[in-house]
PDB file of N, CA and C in Angstrom:
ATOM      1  N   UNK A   1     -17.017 119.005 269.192  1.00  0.00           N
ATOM      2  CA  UNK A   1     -17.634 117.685 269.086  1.00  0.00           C
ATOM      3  C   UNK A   1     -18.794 117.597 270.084  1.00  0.00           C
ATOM      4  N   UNK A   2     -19.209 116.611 269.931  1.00  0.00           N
ATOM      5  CA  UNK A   2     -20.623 116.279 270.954  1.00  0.00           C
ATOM      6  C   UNK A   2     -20.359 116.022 272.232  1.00  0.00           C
ATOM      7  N   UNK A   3     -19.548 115.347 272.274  1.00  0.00           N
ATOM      8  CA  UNK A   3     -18.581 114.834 273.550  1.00  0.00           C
ATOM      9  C   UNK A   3     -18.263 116.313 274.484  1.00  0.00           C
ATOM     10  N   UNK A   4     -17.530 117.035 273.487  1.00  0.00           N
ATOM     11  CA  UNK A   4     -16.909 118.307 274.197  1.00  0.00           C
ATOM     12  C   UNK A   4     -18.210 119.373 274.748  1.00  0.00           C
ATOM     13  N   UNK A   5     -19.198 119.192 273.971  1.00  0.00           N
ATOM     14  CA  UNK A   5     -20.252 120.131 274.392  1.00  0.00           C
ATOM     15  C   UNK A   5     -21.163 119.215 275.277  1.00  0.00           C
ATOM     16  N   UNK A   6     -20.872 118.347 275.308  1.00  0.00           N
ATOM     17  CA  UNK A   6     -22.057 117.656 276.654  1.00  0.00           C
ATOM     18  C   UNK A   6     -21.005 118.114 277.829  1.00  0.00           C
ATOM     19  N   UNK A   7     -19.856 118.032 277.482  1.00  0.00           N
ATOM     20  CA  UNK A   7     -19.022 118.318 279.108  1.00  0.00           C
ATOM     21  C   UNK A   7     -19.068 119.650 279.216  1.00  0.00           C
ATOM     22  N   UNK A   8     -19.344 120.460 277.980  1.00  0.00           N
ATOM     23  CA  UNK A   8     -18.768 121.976 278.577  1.00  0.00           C
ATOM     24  C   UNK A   8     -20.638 122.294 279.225  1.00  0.00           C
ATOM     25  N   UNK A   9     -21.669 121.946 278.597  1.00  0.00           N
ATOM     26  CA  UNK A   9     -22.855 122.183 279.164  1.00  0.00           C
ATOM     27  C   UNK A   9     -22.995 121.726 281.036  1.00  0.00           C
ATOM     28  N   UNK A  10     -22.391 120.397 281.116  1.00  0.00           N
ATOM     29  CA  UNK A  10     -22.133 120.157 282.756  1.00  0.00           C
ATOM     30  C   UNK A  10     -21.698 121.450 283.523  1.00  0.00           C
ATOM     31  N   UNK A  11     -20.360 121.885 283.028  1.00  0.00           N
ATOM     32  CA  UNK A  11     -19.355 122.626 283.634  1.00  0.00           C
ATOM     33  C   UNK A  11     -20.559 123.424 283.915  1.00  0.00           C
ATOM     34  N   UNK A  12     -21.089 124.357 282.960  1.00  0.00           N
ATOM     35  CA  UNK A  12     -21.509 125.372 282.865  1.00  0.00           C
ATOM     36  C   UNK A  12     -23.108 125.291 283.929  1.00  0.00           C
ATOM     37  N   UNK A  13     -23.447 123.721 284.135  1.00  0.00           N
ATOM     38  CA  UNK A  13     -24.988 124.050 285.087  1.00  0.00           C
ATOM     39  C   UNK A  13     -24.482 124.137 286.307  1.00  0.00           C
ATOM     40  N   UNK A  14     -23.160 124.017 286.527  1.00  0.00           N
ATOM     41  CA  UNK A  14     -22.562 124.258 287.733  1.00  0.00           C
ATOM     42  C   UNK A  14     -21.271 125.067 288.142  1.00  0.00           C
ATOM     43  N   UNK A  15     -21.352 126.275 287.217  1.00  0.00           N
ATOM     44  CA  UNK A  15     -20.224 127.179 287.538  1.00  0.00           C
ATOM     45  C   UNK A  15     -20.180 127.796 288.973  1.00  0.00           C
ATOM     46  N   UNK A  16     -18.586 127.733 288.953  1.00  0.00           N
ATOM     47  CA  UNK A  16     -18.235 128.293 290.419  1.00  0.00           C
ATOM     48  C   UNK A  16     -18.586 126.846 291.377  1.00  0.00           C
ATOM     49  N   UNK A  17     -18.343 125.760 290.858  1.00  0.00           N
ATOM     50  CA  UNK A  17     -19.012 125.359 291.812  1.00  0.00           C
ATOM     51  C   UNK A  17     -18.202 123.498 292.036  1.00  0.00           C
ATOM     52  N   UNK A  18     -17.724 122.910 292.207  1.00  0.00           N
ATOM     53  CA  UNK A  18     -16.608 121.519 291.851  1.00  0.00           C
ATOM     54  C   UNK A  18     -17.398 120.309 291.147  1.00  0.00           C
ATOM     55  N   UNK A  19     -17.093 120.340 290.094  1.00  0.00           N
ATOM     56  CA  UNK A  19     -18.251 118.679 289.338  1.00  0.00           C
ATOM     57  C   UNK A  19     -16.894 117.612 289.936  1.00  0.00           C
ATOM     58  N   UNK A  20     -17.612 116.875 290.698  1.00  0.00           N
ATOM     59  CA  UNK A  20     -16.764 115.830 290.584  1.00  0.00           C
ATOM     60  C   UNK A  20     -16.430 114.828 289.272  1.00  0.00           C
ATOM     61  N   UNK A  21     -14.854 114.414 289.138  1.00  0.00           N
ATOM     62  CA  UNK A  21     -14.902 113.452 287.651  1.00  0.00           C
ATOM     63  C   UNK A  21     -15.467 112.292 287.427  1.00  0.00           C
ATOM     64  N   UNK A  22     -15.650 111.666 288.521  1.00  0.00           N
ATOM     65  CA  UNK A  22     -16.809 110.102 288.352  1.00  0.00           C
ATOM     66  C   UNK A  22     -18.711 110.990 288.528  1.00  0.00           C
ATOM     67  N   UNK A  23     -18.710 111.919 288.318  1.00  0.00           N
ATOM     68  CA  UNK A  23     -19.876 112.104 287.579  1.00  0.00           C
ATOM     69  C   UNK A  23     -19.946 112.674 286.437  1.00  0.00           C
ATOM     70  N   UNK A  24     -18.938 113.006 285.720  1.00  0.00           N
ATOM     71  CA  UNK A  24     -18.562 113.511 284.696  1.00  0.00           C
ATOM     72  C   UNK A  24     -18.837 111.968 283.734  1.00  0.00           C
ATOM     73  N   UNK A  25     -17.588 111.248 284.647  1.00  0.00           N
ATOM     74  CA  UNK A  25     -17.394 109.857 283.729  1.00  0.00           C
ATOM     75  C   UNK A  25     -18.681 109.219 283.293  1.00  0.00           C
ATOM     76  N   UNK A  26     -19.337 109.109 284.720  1.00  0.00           N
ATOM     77  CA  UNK A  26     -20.752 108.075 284.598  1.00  0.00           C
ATOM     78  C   UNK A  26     -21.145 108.708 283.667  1.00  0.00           C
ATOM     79  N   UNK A  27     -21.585 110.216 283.325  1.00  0.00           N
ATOM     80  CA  UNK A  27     -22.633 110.517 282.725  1.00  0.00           C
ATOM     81  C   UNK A  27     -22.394 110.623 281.069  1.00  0.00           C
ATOM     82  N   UNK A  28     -21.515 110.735 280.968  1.00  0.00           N
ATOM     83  CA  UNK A  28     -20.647 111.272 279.334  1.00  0.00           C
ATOM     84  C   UNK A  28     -19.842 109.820 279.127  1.00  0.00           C
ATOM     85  N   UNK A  29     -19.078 109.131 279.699  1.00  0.00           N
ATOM     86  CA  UNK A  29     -18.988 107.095 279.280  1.00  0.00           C
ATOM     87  C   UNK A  29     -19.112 106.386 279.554  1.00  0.00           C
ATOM     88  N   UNK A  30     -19.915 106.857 281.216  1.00  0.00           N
ATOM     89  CA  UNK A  30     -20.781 105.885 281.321  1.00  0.00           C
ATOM     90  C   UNK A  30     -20.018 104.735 281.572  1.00  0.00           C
ATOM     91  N   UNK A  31     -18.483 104.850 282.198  1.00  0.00           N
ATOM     92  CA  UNK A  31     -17.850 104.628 282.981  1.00  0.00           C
ATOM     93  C   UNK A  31     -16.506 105.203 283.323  1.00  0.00           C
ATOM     94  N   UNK A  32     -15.712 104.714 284.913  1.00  0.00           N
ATOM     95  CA  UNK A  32     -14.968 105.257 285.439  1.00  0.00           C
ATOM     96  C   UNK A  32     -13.779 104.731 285.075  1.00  0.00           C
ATOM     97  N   UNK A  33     -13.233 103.906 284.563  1.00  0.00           N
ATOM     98  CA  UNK A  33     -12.285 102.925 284.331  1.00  0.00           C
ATOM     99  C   UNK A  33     -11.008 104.065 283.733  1.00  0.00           C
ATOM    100  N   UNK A  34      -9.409 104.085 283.987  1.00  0.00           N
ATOM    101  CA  UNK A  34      -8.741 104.406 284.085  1.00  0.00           C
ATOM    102  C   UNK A  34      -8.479 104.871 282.072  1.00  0.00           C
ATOM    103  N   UNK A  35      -8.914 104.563 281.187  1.00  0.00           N
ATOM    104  CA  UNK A  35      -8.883 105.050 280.045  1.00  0.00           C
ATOM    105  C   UNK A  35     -10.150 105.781 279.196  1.00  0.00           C
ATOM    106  N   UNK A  36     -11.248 105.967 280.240  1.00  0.00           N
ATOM    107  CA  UNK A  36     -11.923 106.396 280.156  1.00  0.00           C
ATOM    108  C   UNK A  36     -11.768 108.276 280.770  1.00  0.00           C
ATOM    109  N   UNK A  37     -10.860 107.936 282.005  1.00  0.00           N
ATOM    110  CA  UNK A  37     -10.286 109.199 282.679  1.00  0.00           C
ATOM    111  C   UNK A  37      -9.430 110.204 281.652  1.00  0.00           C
ATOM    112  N   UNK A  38      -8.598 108.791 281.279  1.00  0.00           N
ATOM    113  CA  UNK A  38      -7.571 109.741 279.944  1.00  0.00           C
ATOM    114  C   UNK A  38      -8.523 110.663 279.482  1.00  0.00           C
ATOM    115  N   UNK A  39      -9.346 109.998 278.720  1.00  0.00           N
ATOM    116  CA  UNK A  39      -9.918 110.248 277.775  1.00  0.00           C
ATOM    117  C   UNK A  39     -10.647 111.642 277.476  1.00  0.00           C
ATOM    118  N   UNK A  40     -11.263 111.973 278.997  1.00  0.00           N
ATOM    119  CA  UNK A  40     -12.222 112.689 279.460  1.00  0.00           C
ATOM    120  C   UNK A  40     -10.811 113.980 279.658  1.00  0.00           C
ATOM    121  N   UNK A  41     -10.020 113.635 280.181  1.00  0.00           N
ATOM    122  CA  UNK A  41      -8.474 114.682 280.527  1.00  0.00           C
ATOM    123  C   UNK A  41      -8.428 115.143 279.386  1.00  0.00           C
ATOM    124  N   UNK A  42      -8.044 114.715 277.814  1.00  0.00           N
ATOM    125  CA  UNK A  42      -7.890 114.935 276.563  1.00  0.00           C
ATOM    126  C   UNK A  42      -9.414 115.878 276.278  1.00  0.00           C
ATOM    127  N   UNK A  43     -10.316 115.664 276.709  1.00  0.00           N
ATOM    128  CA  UNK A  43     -11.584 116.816 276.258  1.00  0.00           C
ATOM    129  C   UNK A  43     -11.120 118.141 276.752  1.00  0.00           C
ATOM    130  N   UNK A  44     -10.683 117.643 278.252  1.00  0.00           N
ATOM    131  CA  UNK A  44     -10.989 118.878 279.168  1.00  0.00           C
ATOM    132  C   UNK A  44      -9.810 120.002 278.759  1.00  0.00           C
ATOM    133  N   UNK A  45      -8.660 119.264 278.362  1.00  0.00           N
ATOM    134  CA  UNK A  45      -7.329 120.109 278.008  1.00  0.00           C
ATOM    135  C   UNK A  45      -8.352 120.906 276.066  1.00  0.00           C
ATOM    136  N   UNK A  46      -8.987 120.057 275.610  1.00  0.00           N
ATOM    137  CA  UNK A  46      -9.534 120.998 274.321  1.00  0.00           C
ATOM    138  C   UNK A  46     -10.262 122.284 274.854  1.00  0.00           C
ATOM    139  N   UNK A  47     -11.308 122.240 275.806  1.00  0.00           N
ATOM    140  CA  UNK A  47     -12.247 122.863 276.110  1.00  0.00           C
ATOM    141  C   UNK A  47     -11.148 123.956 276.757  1.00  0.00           C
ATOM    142  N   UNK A  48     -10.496 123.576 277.758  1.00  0.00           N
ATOM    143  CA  UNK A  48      -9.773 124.621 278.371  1.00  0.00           C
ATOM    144  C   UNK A  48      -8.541 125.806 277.479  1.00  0.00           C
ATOM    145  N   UNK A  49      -8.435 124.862 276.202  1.00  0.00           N
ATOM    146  CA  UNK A  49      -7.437 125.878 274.761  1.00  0.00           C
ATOM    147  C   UNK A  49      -8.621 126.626 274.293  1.00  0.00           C
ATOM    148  N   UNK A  50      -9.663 126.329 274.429  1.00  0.00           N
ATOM    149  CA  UNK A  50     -11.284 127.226 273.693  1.00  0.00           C
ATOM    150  C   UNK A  50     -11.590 128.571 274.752  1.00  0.00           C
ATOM    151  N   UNK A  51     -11.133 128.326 276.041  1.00  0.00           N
ATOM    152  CA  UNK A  51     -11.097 129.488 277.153  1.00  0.00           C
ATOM    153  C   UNK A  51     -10.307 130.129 277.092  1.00  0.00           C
ATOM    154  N   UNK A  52      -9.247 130.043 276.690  1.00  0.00           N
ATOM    155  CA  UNK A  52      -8.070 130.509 276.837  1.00  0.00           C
ATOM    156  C   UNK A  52      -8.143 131.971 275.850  1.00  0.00           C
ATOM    157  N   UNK A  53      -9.383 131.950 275.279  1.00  0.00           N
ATOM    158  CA  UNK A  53      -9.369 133.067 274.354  1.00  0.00           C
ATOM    159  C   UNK A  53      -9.892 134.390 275.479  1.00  0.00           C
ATOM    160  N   UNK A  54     -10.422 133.739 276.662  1.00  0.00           N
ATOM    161  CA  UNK A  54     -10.625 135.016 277.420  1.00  0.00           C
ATOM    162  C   UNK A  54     -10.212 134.988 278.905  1.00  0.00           C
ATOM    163  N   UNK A  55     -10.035 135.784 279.428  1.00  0.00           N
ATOM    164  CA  UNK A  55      -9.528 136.632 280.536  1.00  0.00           C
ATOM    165  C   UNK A  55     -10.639 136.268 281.330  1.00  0.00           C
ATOM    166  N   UNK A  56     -11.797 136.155 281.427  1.00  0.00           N
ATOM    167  CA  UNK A  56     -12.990 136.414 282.614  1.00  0.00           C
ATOM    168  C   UNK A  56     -13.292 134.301 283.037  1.00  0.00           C
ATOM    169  N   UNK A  57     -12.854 133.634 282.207  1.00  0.00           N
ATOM    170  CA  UNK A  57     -12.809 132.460 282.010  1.00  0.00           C
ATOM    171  C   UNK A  57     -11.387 131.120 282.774  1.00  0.00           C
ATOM    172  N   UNK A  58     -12.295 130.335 283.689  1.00  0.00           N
ATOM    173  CA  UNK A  58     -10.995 129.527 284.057  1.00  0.00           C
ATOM    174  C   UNK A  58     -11.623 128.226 284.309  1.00  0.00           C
ATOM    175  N   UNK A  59     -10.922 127.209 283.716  1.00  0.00           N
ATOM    176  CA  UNK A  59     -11.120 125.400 284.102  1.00  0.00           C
ATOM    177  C   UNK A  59     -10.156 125.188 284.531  1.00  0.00           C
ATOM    178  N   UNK A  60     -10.599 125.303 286.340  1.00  0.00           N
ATOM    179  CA  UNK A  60      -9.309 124.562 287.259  1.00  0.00           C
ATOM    180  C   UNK A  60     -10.023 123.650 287.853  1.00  0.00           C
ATOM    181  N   UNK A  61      -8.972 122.507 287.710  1.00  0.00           N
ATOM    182  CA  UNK A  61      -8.877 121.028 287.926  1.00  0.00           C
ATOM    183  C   UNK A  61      -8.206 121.122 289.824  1.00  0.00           C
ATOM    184  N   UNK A  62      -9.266 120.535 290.589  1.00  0.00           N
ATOM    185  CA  UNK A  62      -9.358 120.754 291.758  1.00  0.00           C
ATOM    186  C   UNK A  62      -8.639 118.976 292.164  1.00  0.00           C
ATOM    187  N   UNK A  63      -7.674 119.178 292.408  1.00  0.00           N
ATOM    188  CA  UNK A  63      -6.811 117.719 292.871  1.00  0.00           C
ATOM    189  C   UNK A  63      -7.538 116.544 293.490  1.00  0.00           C
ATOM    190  N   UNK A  64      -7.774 115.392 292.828  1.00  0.00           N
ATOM    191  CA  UNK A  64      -8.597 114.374 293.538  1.00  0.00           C
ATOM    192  C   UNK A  64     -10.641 114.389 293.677  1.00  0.00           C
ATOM    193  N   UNK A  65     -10.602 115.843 293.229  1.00  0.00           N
ATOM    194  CA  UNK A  65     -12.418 116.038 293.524  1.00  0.00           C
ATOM    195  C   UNK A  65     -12.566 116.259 291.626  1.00  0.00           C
ATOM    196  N   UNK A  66     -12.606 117.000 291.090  1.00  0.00           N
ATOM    197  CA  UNK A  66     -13.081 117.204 290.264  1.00  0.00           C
ATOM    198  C   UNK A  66     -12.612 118.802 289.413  1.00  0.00           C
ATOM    199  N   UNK A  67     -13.559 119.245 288.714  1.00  0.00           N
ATOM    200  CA  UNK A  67     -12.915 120.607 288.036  1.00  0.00           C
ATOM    201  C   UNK A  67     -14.178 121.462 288.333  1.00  0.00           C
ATOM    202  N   UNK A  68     -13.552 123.176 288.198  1.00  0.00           N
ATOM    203  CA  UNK A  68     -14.386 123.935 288.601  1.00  0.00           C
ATOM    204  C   UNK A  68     -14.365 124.692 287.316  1.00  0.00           C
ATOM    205  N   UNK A  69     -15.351 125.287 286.550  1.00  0.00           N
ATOM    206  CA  UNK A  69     -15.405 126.211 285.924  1.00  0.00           C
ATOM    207  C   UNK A  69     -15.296 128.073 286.752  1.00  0.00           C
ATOM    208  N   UNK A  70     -14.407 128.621 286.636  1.00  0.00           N
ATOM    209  CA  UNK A  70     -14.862 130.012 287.318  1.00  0.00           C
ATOM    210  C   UNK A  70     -15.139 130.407 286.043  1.00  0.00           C
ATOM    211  N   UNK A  71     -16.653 131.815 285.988  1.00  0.00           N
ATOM    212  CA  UNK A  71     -16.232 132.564 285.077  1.00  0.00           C
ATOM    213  C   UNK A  71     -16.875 133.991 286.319  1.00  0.00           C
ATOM    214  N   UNK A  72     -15.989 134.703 285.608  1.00  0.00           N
ATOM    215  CA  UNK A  72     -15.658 136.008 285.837  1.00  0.00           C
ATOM    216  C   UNK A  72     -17.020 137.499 285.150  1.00  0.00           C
ATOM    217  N   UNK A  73     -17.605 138.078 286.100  1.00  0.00           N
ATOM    218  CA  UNK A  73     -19.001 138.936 285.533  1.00  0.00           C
ATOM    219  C   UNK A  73     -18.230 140.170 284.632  1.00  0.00           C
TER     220      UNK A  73
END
């Protein structure tokens, strides 16, 4: 979806590196509000079943800050 590829393009201008989730939120709904979080959780669990096809690939969710894309050379 559009949704899923505006977030996976974020991840990706900042691999290796922590996006915080209230800039995730602002920028993709453009708000922070507690069902908006769901919401954004429900992308991130799709995007992260789409990685899962490889080994060099990881979306870890960094407690309280945000998520990190690692990928692996």
């Amino acid at each position: 979806t559009p949704k899923e590829a505006n977030l996976l393009v974020i991840l990706l201008h900042n691999t290796n590196k922590v996006v915080d989730r209230n800039l995730i939120l602002d920028e993709l709904w453009q708000d922070t509000d507690y069902f908006s979080a769901r919401s954004m959780d429900v992308y991130i669990n799709k995007i992260r079943k789409y990685l899962k096809l490889s080994d060099k690939v990881k979306l870890e969710n960094i407690h309280g800050k945000g998520f990190v894309l690692h990928i692996k050379p």
